[in-house]
N, C-alpha and C. Protein backbone atom coordinates (compact mmCIF):
# COMPACT_ATOMS: atom_id res chain seq x y z
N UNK A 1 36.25 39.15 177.03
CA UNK A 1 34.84 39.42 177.32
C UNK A 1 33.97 38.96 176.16
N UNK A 2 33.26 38.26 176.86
CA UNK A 2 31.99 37.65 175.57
C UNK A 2 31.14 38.56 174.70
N UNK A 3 30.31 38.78 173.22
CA UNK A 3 29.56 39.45 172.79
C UNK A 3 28.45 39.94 173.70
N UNK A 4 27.98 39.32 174.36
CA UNK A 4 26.72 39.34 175.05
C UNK A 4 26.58 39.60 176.38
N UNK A 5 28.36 39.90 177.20
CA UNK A 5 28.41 40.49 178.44
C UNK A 5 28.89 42.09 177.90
N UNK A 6 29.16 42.05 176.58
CA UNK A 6 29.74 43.41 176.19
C UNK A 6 28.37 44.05 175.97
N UNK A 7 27.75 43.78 175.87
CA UNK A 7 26.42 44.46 175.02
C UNK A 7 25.41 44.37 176.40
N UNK A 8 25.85 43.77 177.43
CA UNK A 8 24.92 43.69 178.45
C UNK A 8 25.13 45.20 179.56
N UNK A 9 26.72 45.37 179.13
CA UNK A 9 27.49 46.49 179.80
C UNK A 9 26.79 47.65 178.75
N UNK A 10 27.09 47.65 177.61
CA UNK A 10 26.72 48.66 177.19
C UNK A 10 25.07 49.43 177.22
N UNK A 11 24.67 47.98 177.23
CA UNK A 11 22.81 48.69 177.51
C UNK A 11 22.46 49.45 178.72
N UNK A 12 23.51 48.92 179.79
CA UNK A 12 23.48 48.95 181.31
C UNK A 12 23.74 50.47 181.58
N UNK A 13 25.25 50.97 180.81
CA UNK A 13 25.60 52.02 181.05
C UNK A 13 24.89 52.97 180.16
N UNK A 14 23.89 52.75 178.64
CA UNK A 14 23.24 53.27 178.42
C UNK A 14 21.55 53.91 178.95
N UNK A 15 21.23 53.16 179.80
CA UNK A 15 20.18 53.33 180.48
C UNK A 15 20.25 54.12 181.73
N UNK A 16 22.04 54.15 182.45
CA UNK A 16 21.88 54.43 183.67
C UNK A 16 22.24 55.87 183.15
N UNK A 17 22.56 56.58 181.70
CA UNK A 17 22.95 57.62 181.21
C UNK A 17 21.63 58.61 180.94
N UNK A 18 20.36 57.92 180.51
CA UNK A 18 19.37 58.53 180.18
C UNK A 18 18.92 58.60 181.65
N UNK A 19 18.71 57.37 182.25
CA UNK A 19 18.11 57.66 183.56
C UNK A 19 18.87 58.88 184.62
N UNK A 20 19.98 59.41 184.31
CA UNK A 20 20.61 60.19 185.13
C UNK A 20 20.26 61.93 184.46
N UNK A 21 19.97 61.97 182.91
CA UNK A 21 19.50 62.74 182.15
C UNK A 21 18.14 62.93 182.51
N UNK A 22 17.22 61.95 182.46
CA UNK A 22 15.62 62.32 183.29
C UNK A 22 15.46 62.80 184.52
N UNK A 23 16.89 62.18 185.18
CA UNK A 23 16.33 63.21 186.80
C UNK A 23 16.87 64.70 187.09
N UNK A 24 18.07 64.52 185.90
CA UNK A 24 18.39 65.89 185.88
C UNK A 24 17.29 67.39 185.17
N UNK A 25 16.66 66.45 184.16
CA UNK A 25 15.61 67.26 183.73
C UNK A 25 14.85 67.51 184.68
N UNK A 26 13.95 66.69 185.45
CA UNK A 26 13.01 66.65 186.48
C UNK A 26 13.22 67.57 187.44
N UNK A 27 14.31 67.80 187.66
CA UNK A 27 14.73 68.52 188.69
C UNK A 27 14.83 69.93 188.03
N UNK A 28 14.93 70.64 186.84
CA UNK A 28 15.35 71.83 186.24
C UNK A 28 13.81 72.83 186.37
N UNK A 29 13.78 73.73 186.81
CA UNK A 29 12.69 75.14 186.54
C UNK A 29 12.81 75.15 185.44
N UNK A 30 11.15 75.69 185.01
CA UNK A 30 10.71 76.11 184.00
C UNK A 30 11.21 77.27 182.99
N UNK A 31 11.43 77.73 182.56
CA UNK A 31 11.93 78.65 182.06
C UNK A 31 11.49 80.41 182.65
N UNK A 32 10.10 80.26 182.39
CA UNK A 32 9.42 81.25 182.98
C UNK A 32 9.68 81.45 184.59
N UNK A 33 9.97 80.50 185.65
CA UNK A 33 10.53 80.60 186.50
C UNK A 33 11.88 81.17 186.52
N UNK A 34 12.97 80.62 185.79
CA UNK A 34 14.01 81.23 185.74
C UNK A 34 14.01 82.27 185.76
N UNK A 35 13.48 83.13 184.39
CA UNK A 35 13.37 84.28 184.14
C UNK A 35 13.14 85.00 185.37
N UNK A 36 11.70 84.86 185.82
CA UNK A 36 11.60 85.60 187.54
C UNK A 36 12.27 85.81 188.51
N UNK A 37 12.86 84.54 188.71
CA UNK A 37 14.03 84.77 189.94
C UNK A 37 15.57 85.33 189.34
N UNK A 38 15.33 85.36 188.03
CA UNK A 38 16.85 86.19 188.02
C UNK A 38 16.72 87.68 187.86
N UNK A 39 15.50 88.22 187.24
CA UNK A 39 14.71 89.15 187.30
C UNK A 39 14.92 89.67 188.92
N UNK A 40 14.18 88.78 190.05
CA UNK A 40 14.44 89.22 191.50
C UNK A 40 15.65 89.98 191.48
N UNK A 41 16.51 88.87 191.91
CA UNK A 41 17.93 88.48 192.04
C UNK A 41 18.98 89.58 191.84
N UNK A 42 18.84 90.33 189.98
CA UNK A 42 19.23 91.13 189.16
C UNK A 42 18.87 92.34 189.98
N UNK A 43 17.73 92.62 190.29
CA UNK A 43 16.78 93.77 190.84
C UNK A 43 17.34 94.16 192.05
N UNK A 44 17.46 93.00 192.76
CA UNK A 44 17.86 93.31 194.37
C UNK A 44 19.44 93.59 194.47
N UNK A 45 20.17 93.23 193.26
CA UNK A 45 21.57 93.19 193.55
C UNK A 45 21.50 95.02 193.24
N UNK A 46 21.24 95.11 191.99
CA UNK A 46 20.94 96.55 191.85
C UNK A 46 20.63 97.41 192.50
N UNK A 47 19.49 97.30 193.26
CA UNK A 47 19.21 98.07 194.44
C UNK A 47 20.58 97.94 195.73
N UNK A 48 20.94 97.07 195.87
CA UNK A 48 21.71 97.22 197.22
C UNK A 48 23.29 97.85 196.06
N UNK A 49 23.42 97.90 195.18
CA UNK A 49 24.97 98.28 194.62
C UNK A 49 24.48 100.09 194.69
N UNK A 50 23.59 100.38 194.11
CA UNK A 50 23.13 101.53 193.76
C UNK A 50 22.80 102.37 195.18
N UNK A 51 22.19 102.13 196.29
CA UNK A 51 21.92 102.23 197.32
C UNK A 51 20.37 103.68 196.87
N UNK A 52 20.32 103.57 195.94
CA UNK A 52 19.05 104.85 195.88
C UNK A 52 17.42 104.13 195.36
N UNK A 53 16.46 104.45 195.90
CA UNK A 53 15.13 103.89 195.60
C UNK A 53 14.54 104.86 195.15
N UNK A 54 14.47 105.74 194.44
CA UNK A 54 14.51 106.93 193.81
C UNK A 54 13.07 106.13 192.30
N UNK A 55 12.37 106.65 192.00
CA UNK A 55 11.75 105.66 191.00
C UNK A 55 12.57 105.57 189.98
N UNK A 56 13.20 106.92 188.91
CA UNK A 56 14.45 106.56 188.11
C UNK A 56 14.85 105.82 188.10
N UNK A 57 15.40 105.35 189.50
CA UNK A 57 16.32 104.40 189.78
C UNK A 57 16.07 103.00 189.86
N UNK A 58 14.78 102.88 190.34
CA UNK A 58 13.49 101.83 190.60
C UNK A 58 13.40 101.57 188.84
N UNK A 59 13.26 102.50 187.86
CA UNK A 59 12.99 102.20 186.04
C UNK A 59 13.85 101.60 185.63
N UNK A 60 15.08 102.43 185.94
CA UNK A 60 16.39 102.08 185.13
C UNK A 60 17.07 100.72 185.92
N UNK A 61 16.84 100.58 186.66
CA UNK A 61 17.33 99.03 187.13
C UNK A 61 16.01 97.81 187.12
N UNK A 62 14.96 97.95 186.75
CA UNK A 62 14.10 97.07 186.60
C UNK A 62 14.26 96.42 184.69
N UNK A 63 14.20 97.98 184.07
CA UNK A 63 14.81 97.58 182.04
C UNK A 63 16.11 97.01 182.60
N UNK A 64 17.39 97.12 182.94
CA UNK A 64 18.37 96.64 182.78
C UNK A 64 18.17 95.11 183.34
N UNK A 65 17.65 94.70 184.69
CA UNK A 65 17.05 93.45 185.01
C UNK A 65 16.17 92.51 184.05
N UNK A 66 15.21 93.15 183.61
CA UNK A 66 14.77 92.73 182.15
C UNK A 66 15.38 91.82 180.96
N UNK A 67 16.39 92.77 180.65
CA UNK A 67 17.57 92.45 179.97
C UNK A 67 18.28 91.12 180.19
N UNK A 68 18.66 91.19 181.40
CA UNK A 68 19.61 90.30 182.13
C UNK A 68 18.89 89.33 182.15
N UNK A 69 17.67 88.98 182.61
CA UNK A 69 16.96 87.92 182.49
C UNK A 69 16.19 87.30 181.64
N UNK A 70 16.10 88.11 180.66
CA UNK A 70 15.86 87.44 178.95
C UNK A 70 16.80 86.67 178.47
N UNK A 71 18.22 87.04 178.88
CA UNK A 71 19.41 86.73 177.87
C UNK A 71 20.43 85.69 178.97
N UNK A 72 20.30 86.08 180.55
CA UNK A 72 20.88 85.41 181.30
C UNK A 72 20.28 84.30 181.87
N UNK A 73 19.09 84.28 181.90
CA UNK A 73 18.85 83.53 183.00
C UNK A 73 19.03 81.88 183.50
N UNK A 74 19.63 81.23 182.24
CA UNK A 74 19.77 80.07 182.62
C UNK A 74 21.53 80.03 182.90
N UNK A 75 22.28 80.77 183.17
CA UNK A 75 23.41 80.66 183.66
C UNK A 75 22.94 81.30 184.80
N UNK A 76 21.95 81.65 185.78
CA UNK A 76 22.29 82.33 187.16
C UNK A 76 21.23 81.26 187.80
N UNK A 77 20.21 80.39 186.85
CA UNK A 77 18.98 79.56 187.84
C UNK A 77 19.00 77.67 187.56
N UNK A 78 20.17 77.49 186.24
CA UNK A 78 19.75 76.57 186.16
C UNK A 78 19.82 75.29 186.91
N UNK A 79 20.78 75.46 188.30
CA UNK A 79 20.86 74.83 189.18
C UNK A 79 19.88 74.67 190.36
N UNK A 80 18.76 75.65 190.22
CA UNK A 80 17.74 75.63 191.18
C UNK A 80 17.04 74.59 191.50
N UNK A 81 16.10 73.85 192.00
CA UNK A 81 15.80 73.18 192.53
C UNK A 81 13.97 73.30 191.85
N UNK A 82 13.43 72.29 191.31
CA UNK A 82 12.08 72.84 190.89
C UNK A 82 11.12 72.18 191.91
N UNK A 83 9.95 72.98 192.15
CA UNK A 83 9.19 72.45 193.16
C UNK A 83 7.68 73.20 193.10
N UNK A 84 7.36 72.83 192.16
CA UNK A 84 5.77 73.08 191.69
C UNK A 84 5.66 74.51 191.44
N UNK A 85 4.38 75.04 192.12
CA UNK A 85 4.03 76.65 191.77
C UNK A 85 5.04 77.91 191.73
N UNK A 86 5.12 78.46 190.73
CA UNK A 86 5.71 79.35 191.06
C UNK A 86 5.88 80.76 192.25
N UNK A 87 4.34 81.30 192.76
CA UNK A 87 4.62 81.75 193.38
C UNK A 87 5.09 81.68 194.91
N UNK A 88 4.64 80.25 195.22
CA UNK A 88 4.88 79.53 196.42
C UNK A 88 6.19 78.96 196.37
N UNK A 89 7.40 78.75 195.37
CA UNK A 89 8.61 78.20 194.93
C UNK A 89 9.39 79.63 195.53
N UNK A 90 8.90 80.98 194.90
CA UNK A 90 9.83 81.96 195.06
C UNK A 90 9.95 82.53 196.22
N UNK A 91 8.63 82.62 197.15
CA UNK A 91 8.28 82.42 198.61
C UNK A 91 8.88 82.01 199.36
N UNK A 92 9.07 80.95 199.14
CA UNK A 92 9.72 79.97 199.48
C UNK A 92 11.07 80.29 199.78
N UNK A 93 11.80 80.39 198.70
CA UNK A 93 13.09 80.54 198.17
C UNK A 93 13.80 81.64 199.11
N UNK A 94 12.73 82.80 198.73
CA UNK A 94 13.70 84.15 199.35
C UNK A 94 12.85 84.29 200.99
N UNK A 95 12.22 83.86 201.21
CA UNK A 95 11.71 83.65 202.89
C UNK A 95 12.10 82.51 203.69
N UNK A 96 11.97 81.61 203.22
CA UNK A 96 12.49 80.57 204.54
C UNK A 96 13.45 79.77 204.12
N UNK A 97 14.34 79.62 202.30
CA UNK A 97 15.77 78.27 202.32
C UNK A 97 16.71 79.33 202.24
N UNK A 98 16.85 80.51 201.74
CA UNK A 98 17.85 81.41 201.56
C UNK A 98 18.10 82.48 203.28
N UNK A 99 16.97 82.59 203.76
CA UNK A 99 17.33 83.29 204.93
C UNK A 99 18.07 82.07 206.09
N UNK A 100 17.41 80.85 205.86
CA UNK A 100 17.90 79.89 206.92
C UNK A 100 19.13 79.24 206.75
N UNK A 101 19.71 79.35 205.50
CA UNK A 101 21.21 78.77 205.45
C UNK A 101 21.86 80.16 205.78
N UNK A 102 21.51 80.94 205.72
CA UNK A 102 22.12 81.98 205.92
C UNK A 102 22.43 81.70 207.89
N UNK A 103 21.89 82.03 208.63
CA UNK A 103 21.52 81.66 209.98
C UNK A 103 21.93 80.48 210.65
N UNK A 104 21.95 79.57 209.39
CA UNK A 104 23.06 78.08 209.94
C UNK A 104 24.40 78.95 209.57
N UNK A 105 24.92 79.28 208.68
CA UNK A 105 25.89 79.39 208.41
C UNK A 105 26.98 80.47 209.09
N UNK A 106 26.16 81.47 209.57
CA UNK A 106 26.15 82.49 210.95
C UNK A 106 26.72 81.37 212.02
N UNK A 107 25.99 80.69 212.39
CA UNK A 107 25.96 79.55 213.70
C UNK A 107 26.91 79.15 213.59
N UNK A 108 27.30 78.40 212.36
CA UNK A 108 28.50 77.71 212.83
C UNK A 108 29.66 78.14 212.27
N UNK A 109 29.49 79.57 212.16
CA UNK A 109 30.92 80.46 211.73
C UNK A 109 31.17 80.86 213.41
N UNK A 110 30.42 80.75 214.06
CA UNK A 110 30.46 81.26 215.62
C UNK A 110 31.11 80.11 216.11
N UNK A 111 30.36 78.68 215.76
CA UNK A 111 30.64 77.91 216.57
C UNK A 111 32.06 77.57 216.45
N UNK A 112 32.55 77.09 215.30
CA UNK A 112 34.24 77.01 214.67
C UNK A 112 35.04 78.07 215.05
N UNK A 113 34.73 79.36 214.87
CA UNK A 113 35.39 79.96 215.93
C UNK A 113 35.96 79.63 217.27
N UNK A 114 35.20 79.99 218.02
CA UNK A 114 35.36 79.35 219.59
C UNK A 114 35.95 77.91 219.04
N UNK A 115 35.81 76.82 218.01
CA UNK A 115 36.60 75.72 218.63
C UNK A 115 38.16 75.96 217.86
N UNK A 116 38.51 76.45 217.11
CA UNK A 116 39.42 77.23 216.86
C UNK A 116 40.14 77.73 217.79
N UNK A 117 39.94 78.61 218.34
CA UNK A 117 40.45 79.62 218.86
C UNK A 117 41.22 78.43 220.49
N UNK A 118 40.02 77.59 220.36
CA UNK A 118 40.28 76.35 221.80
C UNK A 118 41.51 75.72 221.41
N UNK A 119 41.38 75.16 220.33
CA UNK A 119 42.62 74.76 219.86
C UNK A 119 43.70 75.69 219.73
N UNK A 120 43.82 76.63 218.83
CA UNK A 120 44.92 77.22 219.01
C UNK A 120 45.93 77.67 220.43
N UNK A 121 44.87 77.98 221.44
CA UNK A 121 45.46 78.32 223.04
C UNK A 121 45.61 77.09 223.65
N UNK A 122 45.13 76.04 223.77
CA UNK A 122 45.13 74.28 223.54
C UNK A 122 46.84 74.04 223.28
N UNK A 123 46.73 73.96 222.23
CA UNK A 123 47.64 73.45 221.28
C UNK A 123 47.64 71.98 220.80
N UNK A 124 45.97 71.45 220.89
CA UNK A 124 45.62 70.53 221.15
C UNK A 124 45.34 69.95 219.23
N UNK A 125 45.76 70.69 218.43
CA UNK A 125 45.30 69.91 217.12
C UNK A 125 46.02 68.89 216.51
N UNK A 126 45.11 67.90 215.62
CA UNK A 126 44.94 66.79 214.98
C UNK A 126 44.90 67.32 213.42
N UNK A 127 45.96 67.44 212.65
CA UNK A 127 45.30 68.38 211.12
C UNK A 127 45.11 66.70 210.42
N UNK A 128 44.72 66.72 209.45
CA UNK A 128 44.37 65.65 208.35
C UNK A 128 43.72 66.54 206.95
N UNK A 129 43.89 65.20 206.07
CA UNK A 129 42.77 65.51 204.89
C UNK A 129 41.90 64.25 205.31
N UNK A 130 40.43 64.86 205.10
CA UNK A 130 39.59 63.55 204.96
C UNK A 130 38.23 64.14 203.77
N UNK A 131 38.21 62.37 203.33
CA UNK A 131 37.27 62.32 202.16
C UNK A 131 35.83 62.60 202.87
N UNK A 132 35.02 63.36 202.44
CA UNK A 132 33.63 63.60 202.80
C UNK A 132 32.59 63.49 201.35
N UNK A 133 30.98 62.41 202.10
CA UNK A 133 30.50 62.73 200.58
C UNK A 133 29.51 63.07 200.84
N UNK A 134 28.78 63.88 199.23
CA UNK A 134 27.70 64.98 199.24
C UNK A 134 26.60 64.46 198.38
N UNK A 135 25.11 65.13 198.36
CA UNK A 135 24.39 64.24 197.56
C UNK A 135 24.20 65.39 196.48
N UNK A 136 24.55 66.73 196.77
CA UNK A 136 24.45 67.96 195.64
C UNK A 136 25.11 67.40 194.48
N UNK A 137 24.66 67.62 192.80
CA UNK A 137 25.01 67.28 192.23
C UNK A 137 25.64 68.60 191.10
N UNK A 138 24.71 69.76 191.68
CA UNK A 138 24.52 70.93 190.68
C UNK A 138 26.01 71.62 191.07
N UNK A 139 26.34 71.77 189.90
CA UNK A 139 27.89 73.17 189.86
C UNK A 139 27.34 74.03 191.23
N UNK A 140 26.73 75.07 191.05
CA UNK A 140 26.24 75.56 191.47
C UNK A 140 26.22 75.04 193.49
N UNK A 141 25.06 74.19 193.20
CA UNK A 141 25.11 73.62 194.69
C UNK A 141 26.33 73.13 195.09
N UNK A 142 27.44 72.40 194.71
CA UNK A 142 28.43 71.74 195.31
C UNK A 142 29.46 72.94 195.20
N UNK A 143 29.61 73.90 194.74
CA UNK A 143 30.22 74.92 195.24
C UNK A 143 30.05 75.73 195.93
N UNK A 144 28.79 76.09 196.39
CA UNK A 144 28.21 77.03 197.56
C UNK A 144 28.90 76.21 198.71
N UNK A 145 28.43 74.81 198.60
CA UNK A 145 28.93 74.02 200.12
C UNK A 145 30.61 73.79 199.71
N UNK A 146 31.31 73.96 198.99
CA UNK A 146 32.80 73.82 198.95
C UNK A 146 33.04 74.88 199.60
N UNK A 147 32.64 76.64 199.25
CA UNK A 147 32.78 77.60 199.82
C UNK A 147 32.44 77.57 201.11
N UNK A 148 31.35 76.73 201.40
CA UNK A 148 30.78 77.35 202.98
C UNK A 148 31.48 76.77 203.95
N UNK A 149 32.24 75.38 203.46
CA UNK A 149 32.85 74.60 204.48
C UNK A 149 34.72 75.18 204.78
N UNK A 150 34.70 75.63 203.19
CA UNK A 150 36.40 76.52 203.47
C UNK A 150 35.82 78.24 204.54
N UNK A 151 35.07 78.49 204.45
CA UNK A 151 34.93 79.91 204.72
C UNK A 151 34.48 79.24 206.55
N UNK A 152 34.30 78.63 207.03
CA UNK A 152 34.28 78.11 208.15
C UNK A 152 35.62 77.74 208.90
N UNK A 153 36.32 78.54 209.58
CA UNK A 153 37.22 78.27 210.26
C UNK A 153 37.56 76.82 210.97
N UNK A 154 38.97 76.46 210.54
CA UNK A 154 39.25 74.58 211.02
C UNK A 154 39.13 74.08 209.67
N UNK A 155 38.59 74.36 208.70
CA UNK A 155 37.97 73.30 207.33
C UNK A 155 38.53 74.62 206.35
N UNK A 156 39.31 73.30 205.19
CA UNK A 156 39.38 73.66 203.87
C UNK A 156 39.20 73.20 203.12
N UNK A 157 38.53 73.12 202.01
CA UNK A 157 37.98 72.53 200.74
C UNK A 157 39.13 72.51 199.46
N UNK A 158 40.05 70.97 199.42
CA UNK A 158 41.35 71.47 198.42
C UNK A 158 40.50 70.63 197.44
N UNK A 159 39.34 70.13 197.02
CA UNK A 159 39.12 69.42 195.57
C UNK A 159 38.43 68.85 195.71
N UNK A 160 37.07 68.87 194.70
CA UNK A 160 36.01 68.88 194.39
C UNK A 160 35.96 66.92 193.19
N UNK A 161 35.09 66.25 193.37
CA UNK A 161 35.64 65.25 192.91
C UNK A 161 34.25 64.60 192.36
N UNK A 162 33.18 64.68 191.63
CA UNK A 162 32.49 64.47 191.23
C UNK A 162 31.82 63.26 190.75
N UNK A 163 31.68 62.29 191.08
CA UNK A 163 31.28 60.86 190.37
C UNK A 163 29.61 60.95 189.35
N UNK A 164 29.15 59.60 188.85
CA UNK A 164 27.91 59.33 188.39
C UNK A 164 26.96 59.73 189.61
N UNK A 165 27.03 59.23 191.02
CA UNK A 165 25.54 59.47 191.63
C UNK A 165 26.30 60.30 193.07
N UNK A 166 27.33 60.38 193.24
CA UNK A 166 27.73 61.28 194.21
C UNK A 166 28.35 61.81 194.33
N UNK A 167 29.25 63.37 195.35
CA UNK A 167 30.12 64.35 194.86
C UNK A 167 30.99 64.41 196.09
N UNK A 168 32.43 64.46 196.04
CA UNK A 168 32.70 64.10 196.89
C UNK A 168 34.11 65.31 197.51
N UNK A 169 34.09 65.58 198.54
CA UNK A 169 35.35 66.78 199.02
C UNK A 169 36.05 66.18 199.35
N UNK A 170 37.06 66.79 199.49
CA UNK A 170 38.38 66.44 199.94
C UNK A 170 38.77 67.47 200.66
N UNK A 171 38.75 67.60 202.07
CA UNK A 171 38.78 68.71 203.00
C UNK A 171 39.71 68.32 204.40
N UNK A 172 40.47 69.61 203.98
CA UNK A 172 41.47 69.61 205.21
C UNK A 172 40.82 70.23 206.41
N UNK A 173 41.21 69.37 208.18
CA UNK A 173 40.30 69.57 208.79
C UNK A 173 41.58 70.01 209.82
N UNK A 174 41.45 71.12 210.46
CA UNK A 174 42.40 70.89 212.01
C UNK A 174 42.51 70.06 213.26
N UNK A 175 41.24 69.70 212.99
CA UNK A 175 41.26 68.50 214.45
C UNK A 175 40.52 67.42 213.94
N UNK A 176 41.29 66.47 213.35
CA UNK A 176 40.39 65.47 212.68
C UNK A 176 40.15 64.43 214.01
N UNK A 177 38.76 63.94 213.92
CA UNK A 177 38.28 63.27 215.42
C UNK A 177 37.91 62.06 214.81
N UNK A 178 37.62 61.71 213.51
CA UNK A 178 37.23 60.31 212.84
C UNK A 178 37.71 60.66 211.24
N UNK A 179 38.08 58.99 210.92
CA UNK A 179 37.82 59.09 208.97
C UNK A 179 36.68 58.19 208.54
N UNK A 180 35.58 58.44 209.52
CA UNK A 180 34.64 57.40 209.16
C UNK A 180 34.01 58.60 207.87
N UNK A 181 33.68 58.15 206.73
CA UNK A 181 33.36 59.16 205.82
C UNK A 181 31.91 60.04 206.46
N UNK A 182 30.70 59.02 207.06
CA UNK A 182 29.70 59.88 207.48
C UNK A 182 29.62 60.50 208.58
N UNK A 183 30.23 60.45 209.43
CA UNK A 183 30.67 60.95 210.77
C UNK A 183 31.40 62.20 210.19
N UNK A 184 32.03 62.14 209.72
CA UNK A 184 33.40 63.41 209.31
C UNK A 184 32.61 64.31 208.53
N UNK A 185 31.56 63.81 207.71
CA UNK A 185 30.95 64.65 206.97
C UNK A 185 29.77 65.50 207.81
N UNK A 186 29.10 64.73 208.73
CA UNK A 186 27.99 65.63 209.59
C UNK A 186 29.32 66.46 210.36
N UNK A 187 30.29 66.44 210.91
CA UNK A 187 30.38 67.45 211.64
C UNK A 187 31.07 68.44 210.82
N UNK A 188 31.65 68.37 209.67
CA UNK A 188 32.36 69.45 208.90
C UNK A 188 31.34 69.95 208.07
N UNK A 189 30.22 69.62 207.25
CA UNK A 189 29.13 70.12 206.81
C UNK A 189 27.88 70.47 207.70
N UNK A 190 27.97 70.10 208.76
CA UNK A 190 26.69 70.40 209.70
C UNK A 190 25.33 70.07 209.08
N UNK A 191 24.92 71.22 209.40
CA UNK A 191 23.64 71.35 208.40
C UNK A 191 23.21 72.03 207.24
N UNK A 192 24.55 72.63 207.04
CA UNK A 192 24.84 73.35 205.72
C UNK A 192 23.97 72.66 204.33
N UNK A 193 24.43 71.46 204.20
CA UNK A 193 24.28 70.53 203.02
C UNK A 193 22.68 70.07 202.86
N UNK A 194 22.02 70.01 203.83
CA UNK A 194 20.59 69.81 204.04
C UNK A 194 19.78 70.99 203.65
N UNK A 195 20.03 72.38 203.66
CA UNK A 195 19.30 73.40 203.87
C UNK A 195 19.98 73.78 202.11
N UNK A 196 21.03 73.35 201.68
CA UNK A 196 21.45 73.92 200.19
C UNK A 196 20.63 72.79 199.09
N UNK A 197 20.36 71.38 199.43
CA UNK A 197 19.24 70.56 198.64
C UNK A 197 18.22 70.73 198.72
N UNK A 198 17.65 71.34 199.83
CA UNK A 198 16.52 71.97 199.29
C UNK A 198 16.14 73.58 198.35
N UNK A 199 17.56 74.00 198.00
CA UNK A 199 17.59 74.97 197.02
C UNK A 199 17.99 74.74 195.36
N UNK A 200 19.27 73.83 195.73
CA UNK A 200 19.77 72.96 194.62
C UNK A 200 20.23 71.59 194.29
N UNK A 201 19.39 71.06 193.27
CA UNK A 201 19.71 69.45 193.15
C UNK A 201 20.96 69.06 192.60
């Protein structure tokens, strides 16, 4: 290799390193955001572990939330997704992307069921591994959808495989119907993967 194709590689892969560093920044909440939603987050877990709304209880789990989100909060938010105002971001967040994956994910725990269950009385299955790819890049995000696609009956998630611009599963399927990679991926991710990028980049 010549001086000047070596140095052409190296500028190349140096630029596509910062440029992958700027969008990762771009994409990160503010700090003061963080803080809030782990603050929520902290608050609400508390309340539902504790089961009492008692104000005591309302004090002493709001200081301990406090806490947690001074000192925690960029290990529970830093995968979030940033998207301007804060109070319209958190709105957002806990009203219409967190209740609606929830509701897909309902759906097609129903729906895999029933095709499950077809197959098994069937005896009609096809098992495989097939490669599927994702555009989530965040820890965070590409493990929610590793989990959501194993916790879905028919689909298991054996390994997580990460590249420069895309992330990629490796998921065992019971009735494999294609290995076209985008075909295989809409029907084993559904709409799971759409409704988790707009929470995490």
């Amino acid at each position: 290799m010549s001086r000047m194709s070596f140095y052409l590689k190296e500028r190349l892969l140096d630029i596509e390193h910062r440029y992958s560093i700027e969008a990762h920044e771009s994409k990160i909440l503010p700090p003061r955001e963080k803080k809030i939603i782990t603050w929520l987050i902290s608050m609400t877990f508390w309340l539902v572990i504790t089961g009492n709304i008692h104000w005591q209880n309302l004090l002493l789990g709001s200081m301990v939330s406090i806490v947690v989100s001074l000192f925690l909060y960029e290990n529970l938010t830093d995968d979030i997704r940033f998207k301007g105002n804060t109070g319209a971001r958190l709105l957002s967040l806990f009203f219409i992307e967190i209740p609606q994956y929830l509701f897909i994910m309902v759906f097609q725990l129903l729906e895999s069921n029933v095709k499950v269950a077809k197959h098994a009385i069937l005896m009609d299955i096809n098992p495989g591994i097939v490669k599927v790819r994702s555009n989530l890049r965040s820890d965070t995000g590409t493990t929610i959808l590793a989990n959501s696609i194993t916790l879905t009956p028919g689909t298991l998630t054996l390994d997580v495989d990460q590249k420069l611009d895309r992330t990629y599963f490796y998921v065992h399927w019971i009735d494999v119907t294609t290995l076209n990679m985008e075909k295989a991926g809409d029907e084993i991710k559904g709409d799971v993967e759409r409704w988790l990028e707009k929470i995490f980049w």
